[in-house]
N, C-alpha and C. Protein backbone atom coordinates (compact mmCIF):
# COMPACT_ATOMS: atom_id res chain seq x y z
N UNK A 1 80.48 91.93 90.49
CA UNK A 1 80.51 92.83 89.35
C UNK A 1 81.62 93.87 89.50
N UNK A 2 81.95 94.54 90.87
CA UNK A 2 82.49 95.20 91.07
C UNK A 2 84.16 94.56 90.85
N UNK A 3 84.46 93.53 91.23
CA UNK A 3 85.46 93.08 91.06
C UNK A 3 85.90 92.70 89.51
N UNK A 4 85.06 92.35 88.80
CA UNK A 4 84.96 91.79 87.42
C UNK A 4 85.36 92.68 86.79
N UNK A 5 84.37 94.45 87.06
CA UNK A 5 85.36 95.42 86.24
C UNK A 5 86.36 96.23 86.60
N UNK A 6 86.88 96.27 88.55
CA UNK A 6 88.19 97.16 88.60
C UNK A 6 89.25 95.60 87.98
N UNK A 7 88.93 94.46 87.94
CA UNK A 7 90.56 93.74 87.05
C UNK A 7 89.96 93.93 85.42
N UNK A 8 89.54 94.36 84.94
CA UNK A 8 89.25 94.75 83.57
C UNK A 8 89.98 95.85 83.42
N UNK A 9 89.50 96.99 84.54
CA UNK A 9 90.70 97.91 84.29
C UNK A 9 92.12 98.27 84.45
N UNK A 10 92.32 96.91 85.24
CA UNK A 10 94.11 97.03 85.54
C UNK A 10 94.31 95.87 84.79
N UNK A 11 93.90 95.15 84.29
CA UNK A 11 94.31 94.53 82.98
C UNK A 11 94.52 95.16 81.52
N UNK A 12 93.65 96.22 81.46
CA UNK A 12 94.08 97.45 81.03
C UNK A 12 95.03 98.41 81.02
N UNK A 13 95.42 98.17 81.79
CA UNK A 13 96.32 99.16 82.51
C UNK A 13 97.68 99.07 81.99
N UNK A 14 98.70 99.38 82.04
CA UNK A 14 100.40 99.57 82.28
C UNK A 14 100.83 98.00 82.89
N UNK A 15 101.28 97.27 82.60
CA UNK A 15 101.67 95.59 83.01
C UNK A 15 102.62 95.71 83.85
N UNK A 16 103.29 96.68 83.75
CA UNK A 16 104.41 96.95 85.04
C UNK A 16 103.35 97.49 86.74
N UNK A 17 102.54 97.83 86.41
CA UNK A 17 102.21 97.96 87.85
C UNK A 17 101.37 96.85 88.28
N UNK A 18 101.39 95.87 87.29
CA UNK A 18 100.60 94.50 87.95
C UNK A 18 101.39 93.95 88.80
N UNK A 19 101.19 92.68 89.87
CA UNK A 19 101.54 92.10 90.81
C UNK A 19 100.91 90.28 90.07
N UNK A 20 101.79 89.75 90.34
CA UNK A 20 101.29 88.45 89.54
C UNK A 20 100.42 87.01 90.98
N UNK A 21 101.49 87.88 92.03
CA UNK A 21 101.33 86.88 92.86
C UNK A 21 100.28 86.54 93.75
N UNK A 22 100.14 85.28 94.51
CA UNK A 22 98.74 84.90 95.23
C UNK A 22 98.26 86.03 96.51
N UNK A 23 99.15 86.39 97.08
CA UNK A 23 98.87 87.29 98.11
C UNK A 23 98.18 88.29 97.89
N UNK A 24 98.69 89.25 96.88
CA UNK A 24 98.05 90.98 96.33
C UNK A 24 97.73 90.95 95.53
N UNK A 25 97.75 89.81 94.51
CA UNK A 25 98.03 90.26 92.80
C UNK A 25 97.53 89.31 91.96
N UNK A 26 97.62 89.20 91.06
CA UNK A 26 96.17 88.79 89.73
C UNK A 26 96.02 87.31 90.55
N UNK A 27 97.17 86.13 90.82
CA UNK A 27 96.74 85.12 91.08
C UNK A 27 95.74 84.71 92.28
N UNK A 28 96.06 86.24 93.21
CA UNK A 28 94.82 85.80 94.41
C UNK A 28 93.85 85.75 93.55
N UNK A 29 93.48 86.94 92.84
CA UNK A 29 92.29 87.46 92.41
C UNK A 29 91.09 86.16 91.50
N UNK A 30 92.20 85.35 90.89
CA UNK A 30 91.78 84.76 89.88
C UNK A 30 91.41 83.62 91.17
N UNK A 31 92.19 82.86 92.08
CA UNK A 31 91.49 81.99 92.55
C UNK A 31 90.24 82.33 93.52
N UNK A 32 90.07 83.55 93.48
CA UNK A 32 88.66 84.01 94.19
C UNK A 32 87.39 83.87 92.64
N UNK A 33 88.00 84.26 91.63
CA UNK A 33 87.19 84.26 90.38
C UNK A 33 86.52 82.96 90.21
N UNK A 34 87.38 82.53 90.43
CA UNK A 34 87.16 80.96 90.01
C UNK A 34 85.90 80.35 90.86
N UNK A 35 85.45 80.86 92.03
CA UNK A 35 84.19 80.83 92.65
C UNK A 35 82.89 80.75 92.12
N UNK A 36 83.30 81.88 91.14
CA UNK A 36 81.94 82.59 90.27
C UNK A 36 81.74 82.40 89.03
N UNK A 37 82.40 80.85 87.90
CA UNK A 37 82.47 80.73 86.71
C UNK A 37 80.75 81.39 86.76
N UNK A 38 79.48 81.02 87.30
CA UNK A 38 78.56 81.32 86.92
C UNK A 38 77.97 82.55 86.53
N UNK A 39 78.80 83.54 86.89
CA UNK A 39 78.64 84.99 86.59
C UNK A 39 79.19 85.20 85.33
N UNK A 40 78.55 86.20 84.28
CA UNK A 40 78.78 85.74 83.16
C UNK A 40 79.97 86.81 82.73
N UNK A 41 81.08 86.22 82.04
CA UNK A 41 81.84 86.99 81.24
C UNK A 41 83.18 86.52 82.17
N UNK A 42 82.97 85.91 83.58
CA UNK A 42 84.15 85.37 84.08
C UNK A 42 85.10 84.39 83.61
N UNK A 43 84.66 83.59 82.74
CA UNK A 43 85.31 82.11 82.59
C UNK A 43 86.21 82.92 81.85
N UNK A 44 86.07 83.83 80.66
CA UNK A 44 86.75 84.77 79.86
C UNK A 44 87.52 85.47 80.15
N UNK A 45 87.02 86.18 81.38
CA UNK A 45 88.29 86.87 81.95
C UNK A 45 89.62 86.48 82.63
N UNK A 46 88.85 85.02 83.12
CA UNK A 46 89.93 84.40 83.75
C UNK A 46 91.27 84.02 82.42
N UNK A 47 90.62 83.28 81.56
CA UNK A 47 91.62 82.94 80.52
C UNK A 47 92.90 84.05 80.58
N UNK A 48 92.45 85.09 80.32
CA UNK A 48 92.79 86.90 79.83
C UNK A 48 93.76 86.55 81.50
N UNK A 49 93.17 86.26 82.65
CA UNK A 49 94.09 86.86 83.70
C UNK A 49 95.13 85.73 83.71
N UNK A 50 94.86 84.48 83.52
CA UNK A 50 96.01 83.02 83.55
C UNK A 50 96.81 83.75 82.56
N UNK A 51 96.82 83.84 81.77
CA UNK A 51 97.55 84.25 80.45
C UNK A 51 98.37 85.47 81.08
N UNK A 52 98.06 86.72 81.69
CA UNK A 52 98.87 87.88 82.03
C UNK A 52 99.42 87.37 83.45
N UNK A 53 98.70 86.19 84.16
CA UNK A 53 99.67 86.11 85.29
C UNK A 53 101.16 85.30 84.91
N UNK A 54 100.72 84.43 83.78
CA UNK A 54 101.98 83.50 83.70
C UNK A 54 102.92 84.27 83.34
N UNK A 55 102.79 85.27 82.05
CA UNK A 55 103.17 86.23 80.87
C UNK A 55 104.22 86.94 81.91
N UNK A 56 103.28 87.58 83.36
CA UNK A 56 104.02 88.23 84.06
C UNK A 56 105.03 87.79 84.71
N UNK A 57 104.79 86.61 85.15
CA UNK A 57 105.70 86.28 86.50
C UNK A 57 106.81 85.24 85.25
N UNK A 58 106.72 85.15 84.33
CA UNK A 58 107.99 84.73 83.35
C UNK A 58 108.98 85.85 83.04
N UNK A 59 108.32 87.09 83.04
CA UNK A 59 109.41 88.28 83.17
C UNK A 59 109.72 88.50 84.23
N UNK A 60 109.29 88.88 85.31
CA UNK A 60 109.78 89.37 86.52
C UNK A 60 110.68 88.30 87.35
N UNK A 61 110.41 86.79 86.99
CA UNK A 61 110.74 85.99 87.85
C UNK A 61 110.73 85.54 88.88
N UNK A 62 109.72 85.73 89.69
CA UNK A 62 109.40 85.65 91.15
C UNK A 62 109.93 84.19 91.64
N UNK A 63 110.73 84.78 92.90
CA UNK A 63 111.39 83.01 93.55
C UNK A 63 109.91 82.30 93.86
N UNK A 64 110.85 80.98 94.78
CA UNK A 64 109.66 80.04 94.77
C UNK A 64 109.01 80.79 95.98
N UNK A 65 107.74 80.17 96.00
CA UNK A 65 107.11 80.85 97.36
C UNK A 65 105.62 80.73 96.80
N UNK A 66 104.62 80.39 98.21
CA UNK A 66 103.57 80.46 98.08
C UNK A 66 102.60 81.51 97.96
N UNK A 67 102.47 82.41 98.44
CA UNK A 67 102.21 83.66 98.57
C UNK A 67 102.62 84.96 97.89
N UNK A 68 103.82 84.91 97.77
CA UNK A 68 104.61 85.66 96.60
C UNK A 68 105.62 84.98 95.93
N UNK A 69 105.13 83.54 95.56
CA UNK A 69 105.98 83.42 94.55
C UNK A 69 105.39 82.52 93.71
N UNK A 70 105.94 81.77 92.92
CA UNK A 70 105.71 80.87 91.97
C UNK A 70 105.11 79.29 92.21
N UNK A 71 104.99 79.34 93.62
CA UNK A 71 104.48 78.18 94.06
C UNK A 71 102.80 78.53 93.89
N UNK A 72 102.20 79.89 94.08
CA UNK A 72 101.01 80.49 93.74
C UNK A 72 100.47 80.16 93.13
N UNK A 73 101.29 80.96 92.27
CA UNK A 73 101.21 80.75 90.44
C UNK A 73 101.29 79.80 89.80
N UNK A 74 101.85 78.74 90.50
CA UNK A 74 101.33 77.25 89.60
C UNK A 74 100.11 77.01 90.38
N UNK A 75 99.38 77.02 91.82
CA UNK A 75 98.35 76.70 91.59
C UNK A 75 97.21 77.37 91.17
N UNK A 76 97.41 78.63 91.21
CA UNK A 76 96.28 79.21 90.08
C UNK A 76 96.27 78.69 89.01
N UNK A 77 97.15 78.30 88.04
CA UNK A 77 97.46 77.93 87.17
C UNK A 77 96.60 76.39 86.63
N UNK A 78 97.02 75.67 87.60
CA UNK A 78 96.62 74.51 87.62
C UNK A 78 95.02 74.39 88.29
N UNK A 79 94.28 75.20 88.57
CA UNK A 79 92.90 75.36 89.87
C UNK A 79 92.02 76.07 87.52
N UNK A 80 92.81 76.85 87.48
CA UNK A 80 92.05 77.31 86.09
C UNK A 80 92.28 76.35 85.14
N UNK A 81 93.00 75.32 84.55
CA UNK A 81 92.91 74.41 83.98
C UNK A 81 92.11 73.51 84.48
N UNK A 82 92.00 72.83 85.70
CA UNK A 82 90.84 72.38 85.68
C UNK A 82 89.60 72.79 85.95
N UNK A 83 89.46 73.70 85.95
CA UNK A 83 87.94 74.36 85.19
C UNK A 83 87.81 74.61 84.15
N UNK A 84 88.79 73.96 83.27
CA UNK A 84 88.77 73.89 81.78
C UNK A 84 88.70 75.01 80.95
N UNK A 85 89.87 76.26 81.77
CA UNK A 85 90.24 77.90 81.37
C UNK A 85 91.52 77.26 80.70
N UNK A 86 92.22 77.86 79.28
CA UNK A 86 93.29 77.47 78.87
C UNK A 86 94.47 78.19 79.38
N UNK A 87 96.02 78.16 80.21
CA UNK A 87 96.31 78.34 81.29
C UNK A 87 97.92 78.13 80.29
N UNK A 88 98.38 79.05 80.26
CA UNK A 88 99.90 79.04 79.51
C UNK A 88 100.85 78.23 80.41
N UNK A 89 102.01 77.81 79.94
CA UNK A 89 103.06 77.36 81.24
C UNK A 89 103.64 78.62 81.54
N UNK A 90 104.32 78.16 82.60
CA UNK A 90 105.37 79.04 83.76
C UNK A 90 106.77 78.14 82.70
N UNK A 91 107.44 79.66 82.63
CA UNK A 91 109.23 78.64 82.08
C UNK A 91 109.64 78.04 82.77
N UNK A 92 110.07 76.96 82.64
CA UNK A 92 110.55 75.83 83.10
C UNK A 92 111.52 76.39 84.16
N UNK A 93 112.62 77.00 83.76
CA UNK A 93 113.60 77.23 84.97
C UNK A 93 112.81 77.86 85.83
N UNK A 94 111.77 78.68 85.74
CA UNK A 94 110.81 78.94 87.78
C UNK A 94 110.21 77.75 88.23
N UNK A 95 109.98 76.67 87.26
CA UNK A 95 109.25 75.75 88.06
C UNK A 95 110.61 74.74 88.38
N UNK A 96 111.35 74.33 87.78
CA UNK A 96 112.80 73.81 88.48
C UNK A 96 113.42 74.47 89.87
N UNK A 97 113.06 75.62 89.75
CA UNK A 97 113.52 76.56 90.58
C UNK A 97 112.37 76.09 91.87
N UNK A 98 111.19 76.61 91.74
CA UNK A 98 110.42 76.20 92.79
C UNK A 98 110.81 74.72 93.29
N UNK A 99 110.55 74.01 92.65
CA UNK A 99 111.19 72.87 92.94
C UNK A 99 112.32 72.27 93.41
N UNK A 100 113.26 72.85 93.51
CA UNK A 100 114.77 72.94 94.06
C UNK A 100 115.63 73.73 95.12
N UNK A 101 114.97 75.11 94.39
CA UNK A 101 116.01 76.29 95.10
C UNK A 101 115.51 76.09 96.89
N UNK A 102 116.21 76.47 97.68
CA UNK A 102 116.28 76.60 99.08
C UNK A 102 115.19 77.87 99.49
N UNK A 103 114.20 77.78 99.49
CA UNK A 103 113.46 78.64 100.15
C UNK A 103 113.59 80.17 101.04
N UNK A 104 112.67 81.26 101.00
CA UNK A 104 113.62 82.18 101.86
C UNK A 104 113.20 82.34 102.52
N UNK A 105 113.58 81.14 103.86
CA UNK A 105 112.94 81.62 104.94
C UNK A 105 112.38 80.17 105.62
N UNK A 106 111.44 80.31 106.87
CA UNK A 106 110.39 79.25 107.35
C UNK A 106 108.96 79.65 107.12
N UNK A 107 108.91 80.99 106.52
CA UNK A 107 106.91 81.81 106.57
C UNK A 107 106.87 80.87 105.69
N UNK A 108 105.23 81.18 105.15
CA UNK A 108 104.11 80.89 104.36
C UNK A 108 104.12 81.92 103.47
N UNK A 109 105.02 83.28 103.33
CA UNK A 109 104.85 84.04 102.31
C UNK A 109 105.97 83.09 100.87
N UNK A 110 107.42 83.39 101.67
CA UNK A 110 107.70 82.62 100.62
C UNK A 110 108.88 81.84 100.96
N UNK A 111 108.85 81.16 102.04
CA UNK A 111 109.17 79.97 102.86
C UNK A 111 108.95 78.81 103.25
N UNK A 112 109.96 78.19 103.36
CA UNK A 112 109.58 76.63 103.55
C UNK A 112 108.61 76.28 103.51
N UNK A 113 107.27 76.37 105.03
CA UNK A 113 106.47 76.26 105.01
C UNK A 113 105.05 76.49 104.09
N UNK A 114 105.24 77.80 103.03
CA UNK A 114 104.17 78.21 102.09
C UNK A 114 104.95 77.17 101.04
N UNK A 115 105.80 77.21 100.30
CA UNK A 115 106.47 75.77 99.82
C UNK A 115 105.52 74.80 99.90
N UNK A 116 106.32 74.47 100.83
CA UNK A 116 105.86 72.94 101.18
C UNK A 116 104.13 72.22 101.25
N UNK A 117 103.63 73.38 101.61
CA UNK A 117 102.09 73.54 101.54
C UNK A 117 101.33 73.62 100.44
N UNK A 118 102.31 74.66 99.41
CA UNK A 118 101.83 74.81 98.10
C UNK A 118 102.34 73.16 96.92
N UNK A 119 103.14 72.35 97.33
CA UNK A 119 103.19 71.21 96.54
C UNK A 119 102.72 70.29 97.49
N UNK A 120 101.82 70.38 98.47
CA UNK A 120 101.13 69.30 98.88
C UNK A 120 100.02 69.35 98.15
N UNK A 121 99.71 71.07 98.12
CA UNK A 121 98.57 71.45 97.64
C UNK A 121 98.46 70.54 95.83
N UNK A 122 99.65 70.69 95.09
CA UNK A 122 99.77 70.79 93.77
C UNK A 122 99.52 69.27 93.30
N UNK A 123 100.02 68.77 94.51
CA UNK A 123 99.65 67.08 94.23
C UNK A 123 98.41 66.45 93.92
N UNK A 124 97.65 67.45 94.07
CA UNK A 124 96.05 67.46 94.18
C UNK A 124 95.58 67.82 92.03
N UNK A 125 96.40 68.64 91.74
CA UNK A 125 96.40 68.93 90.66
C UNK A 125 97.22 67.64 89.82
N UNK A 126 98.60 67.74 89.96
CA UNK A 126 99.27 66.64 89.60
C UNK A 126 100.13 65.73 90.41
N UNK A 127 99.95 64.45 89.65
CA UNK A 127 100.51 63.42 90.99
C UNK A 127 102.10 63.35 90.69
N UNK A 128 102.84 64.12 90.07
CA UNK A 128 104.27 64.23 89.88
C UNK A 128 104.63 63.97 91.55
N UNK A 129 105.72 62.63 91.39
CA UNK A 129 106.11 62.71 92.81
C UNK A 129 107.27 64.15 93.05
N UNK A 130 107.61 64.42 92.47
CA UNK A 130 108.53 65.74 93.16
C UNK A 130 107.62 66.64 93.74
N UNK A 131 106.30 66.62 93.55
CA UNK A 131 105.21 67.53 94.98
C UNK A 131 106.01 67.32 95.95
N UNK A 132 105.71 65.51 96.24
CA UNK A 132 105.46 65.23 97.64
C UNK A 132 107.34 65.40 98.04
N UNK A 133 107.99 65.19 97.55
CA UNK A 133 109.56 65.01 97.61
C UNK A 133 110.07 66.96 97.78
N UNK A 134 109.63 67.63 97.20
CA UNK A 134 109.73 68.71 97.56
C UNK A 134 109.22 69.09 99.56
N UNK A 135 107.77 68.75 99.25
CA UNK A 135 107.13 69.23 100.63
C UNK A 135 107.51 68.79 101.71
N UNK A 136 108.23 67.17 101.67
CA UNK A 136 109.47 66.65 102.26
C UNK A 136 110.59 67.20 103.00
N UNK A 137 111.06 67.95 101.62
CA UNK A 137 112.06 68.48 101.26
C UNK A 137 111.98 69.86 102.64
N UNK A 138 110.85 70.61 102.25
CA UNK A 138 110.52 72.22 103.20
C UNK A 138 110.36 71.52 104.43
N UNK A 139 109.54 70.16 104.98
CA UNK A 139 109.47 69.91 106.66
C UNK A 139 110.23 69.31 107.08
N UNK A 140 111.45 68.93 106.55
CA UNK A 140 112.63 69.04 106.74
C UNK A 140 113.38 70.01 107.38
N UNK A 141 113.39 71.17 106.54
CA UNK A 141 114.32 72.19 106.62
C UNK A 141 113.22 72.96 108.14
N UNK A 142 112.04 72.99 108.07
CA UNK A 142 111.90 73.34 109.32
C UNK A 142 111.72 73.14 110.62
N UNK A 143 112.36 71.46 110.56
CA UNK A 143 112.51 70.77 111.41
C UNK A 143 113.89 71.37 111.73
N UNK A 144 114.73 70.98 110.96
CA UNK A 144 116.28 71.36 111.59
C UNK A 144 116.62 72.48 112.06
N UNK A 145 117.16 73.13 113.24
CA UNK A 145 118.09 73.96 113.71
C UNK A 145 118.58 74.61 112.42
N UNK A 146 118.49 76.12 112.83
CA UNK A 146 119.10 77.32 111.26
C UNK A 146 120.61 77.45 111.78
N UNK A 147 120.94 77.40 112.94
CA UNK A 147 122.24 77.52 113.37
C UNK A 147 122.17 75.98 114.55
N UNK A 148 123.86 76.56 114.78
CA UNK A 148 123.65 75.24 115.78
C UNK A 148 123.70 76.38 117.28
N UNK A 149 122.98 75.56 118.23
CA UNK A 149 122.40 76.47 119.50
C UNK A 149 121.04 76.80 119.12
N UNK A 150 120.45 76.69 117.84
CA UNK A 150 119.32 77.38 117.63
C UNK A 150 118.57 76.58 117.56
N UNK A 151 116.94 76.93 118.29
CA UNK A 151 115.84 75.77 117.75
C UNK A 151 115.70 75.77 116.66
N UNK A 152 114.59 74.70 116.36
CA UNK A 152 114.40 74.75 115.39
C UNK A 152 113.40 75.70 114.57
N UNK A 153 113.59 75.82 113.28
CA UNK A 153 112.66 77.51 112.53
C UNK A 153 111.30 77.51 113.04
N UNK A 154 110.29 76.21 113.36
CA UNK A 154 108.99 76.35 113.76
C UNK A 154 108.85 77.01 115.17
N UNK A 155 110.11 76.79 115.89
CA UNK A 155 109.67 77.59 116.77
C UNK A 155 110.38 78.98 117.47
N UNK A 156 110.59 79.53 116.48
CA UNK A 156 110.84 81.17 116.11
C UNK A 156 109.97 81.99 115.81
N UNK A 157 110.05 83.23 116.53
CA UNK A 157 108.84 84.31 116.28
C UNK A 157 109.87 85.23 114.93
């Protein structure tokens, strides 16, 4: 309950101080929601939060990334559609982008690894082979040496 009405009130709120992404921001929130369709007035709110997370992260643009980025946000996206919440798209150039751009980094915030994790994850949602060709794509890159002399990114603190 308590959670149901402080995102009522920052959905309320000023849209610039929202956070769209899985880590801090509406998309964690919503895939914790998604726990509790049985509590009543959630399935509703969720709609209301898919809708301001996509809304958001189409303005701000967040790179790819699992945690803070758009790799999140498609699976919230896709976790509330199939619970049969109606779930706007992400513009195409962030999801090309997720899909393409070079990652920043080897983390799980919004690196290779959270990448690559988040379209293994997505494959689960849809069987588009560019999931698996992407996630490929990230255990790849953290297989290889970032320099030469250097191990490889998995095993860097």
């Amino acid at each position: 309950d308590r959670l149901v009405d402080q995102l009522r009130l920052e959905l309320a709120g000023p849209p610039e101080l929202l956070d769209p992404s899985r880590h801090r921001g509406l998309a964690g929130i919503g895939l914790e929601l998604l726990h509790h369709l049985d509590h009543g007035g959630v399935a509703e709110l969720l709609a209301e939060l898919a809708t301001e997370t996509v809304e958001l992260t189409n303005r701000v643009g967040l790179p790819p990334g699992l945690r803070l980025g758009t790799t999140g946000v498609q699976l919230f996206g896709q976790a509330v559609r199939r619970a049969g919440i109606d779930c706007p798209d992400l513009d195409p150039g962030l999801i090309e982008a997720d899909l393409y751009d070079a990652p920043s980094g080897a983390d799980l915030m919004i690196g290779a690894a959270g990448v690559g994790l988040g379209h293994l994850r997505l494959l689960a949602y849809d069987a588009d082979p560019q999931h698996l060709i992407r996630a490929r794509s990230c255990a790849s890159m953290l297989l290889e040496p970032a320099e030469p002399d250097q191990p490889p990114a998995t095993s860097r603190r």
